[in-house]
Protein backbone atom coordinates (compact mmCIF):
# COMPACT_ATOMS: atom_id res chain seq x y z
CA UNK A 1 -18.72 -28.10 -105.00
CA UNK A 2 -15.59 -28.44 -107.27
CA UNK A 3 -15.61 -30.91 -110.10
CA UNK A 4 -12.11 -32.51 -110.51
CA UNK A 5 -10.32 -34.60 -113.28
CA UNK A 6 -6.69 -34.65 -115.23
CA UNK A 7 -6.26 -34.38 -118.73
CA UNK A 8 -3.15 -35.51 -120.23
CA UNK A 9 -1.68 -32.38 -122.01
CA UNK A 10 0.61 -33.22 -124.94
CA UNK A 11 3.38 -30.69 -124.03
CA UNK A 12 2.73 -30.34 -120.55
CA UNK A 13 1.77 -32.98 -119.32
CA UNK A 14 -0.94 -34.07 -116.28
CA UNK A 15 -2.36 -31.09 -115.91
CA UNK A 16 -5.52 -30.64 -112.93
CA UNK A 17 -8.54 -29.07 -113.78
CA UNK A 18 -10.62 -27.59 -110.83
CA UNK A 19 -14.64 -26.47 -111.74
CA UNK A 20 -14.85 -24.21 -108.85
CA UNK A 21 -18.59 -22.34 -107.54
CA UNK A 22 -15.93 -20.34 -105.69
CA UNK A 23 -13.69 -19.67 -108.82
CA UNK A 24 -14.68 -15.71 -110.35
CA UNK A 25 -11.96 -16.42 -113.42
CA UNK A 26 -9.93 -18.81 -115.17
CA UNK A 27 -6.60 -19.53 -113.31
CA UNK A 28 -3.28 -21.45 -113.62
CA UNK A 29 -1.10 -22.21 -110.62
CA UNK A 30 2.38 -23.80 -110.85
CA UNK A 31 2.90 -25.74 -107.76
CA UNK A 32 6.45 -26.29 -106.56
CA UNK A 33 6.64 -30.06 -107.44
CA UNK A 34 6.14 -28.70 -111.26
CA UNK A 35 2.30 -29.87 -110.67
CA UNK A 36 -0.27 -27.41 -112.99
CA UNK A 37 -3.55 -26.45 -112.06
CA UNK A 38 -6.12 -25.22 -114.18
CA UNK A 39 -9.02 -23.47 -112.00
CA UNK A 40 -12.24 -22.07 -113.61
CA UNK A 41 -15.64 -21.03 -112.99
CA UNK A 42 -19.31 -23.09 -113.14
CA UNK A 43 -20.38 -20.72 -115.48
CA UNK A 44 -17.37 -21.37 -117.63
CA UNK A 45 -16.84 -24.25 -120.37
CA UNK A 46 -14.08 -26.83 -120.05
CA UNK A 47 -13.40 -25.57 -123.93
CA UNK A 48 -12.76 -21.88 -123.10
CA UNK A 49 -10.64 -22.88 -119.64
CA UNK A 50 -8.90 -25.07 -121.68
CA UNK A 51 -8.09 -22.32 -125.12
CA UNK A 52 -6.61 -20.14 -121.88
CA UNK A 53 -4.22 -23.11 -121.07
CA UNK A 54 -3.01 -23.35 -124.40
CA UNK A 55 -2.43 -19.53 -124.59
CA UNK A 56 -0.54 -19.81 -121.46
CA UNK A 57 1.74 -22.70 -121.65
CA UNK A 58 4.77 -20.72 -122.26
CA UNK A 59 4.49 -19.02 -119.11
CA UNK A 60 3.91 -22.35 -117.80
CA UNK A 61 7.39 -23.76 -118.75
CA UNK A 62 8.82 -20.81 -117.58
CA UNK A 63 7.36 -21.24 -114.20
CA UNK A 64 8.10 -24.58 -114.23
CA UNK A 65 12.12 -23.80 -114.79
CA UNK A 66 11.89 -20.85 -112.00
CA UNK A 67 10.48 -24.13 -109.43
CA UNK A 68 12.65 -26.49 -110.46
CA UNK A 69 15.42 -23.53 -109.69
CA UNK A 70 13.78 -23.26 -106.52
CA UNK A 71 13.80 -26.76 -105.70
CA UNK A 72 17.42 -27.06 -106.64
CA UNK A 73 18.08 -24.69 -103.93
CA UNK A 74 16.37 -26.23 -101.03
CA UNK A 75 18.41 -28.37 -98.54
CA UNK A 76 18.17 -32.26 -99.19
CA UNK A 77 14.78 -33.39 -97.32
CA UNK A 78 15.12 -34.86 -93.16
CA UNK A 79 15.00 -38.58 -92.62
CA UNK A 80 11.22 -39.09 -91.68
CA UNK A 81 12.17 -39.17 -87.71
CA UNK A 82 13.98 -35.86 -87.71
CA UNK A 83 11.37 -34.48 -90.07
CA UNK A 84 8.32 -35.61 -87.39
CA UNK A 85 10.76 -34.14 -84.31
CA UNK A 86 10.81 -30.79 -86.74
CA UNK A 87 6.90 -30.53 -87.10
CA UNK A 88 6.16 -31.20 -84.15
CA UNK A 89 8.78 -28.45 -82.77
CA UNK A 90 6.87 -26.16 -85.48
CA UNK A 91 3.28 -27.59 -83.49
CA UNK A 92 4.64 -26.61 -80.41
CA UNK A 93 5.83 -23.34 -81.36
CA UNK A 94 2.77 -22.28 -84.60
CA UNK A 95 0.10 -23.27 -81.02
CA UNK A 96 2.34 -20.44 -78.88
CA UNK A 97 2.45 -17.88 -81.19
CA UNK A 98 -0.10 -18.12 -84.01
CA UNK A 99 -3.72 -17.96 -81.99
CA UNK A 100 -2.16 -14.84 -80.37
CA UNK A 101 -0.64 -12.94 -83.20
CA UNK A 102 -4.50 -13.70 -85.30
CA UNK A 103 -6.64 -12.41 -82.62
CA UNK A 104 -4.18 -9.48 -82.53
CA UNK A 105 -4.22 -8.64 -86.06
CA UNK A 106 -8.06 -9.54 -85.81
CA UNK A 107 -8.81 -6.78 -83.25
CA UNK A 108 -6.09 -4.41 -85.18
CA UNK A 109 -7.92 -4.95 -88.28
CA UNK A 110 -11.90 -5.17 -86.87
CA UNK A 111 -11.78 -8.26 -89.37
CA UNK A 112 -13.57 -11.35 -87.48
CA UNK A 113 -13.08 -14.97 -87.93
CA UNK A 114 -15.45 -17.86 -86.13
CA UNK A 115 -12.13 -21.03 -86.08
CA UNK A 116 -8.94 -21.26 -85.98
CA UNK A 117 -7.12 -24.63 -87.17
CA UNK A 118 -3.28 -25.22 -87.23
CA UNK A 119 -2.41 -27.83 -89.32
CA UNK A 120 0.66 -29.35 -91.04
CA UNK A 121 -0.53 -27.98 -94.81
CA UNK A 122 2.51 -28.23 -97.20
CA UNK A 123 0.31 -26.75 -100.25
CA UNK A 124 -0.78 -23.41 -98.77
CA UNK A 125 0.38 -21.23 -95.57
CA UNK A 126 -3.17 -20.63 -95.29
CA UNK A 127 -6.78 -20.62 -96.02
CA UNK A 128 -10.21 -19.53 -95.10
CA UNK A 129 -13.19 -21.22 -95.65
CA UNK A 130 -17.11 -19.89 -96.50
CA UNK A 131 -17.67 -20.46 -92.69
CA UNK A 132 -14.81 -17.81 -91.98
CA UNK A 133 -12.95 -20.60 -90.31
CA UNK A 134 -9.30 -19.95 -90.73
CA UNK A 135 -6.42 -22.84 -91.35
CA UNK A 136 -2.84 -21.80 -90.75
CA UNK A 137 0.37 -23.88 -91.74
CA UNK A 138 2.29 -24.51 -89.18
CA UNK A 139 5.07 -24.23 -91.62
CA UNK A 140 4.32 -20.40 -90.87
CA UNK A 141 6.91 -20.25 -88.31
CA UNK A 142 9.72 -20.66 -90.64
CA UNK A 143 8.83 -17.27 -92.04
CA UNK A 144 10.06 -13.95 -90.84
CA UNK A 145 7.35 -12.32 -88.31
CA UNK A 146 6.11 -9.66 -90.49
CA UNK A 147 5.39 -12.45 -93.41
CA UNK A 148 3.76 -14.82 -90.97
CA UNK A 149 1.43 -11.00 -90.55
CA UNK A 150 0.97 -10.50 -93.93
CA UNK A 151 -0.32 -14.21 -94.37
CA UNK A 152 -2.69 -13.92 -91.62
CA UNK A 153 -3.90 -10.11 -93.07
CA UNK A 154 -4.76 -12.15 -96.36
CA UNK A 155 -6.74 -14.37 -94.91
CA UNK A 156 -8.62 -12.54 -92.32
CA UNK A 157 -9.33 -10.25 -95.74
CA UNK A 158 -10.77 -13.53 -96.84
CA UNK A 159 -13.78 -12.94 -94.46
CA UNK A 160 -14.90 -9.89 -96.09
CA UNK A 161 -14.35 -10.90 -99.35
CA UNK A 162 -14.35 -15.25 -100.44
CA UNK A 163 -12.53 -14.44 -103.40
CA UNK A 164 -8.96 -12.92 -104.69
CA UNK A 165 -11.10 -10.28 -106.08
CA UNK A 166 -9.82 -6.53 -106.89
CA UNK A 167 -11.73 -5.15 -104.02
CA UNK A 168 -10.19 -8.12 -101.72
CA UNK A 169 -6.57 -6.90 -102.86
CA UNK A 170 -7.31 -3.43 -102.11
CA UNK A 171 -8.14 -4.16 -98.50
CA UNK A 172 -5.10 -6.73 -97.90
CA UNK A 173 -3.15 -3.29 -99.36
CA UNK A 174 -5.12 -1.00 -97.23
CA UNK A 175 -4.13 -3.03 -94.33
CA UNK A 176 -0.46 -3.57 -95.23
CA UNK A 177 -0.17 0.09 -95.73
CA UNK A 178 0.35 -0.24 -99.65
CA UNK A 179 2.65 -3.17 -99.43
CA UNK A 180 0.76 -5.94 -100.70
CA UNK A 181 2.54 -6.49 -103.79
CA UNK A 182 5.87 -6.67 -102.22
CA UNK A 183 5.08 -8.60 -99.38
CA UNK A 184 4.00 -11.29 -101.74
CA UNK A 185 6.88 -11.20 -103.82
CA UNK A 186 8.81 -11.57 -100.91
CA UNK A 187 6.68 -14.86 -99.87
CA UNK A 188 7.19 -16.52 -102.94
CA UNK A 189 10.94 -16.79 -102.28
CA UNK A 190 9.58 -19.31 -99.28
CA UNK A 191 8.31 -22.75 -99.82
CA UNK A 192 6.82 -24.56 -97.35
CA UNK A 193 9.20 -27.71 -96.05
């Protein structure tokens, strides 16, 4: 169960703060919008999660400025009718190609997942839950092929291990024969829209 409330930073602003059972460290993610999230563990006091805020929030502003770059260089958003005609396009075409290229990978990779779910997420391309039931973004078909692969590998990884532990990134690695790293750099130029 995650524990959720916003403190009101005095440099940063709103800032979420996520009590996690599934969290192994403190995190900070900078979401597109400019949104901060501050994730920690149960075992973990607010006091210590928030000390590693404070520590970060230069890096903070400077991922901040790299989004708001980012968002600066995306196309002006659809009117709401062409943006519903787009997703559903994306529907159409994520339900064609997605449950195929996972049950691929799956029997490439020996890793086994119970669900799949393709939904219109515009926070994360994907995600797999305790159950091993995996959610894909539809948004996934904007991405080159071997990206939509290497978000698929990460979460199918997700069934062996329920964290983003070292021995989780090994296997994604493993399995993207040593390319991890880059193939994640390369995914953060994306944002979902």
């Amino acid at each position: 169960m995650n524990r959720r409330n916003i403190l009101r930073h005095p440099v940063l602003g709103e800032v979420l703060l996520v009590q996690s059972e599934r969290a192994w460290r403190v995190s900070i993610s900078v979401r597109v919008s400019g949104e901060v999230r501050l994730t920690f563990p149960v075992g973990v006091s607010q006091r210590r999660a928030l000390a590693f805020l404070e520590e970060k929030c230069g890096w903070i502003e400077v991922a901040r400025e790299r989004m708001a770059r980012k968002r600066a260089a995306l196309p002006p958003p659809l009117p709401d009718k062409e943006q519903r005609e787009r997703i559903e396009v994306l529907r159409r075409a994520a339900k064609a190609d997605l449950p195929e290229r996972i049950a691929r990978l799956s029997a490439a990779t020996g890793l086994r997942y119970e669900k799949l779910s393709i939904r219109a997420s515009r926070t994360k391309w994907g995600s797999c839950s305790g159950q091993n039931h995996i959610s894909l973004s539809l948004f996934l078909m904007t991405l080159p092929e071997h990206l939509r692969d290497y978000v698929i590998i990460h979460e199918l990884c997700h069934t062996v291990h329920h964290n983003h532990s070292p021995r989780f990134h090994t296997l994604v690695d493993r399995l993207t024969g040593g390319r991890e790293k880059a193939l994640n750099r390369e995914l953060r130029a994306y944002a979902i829209r």
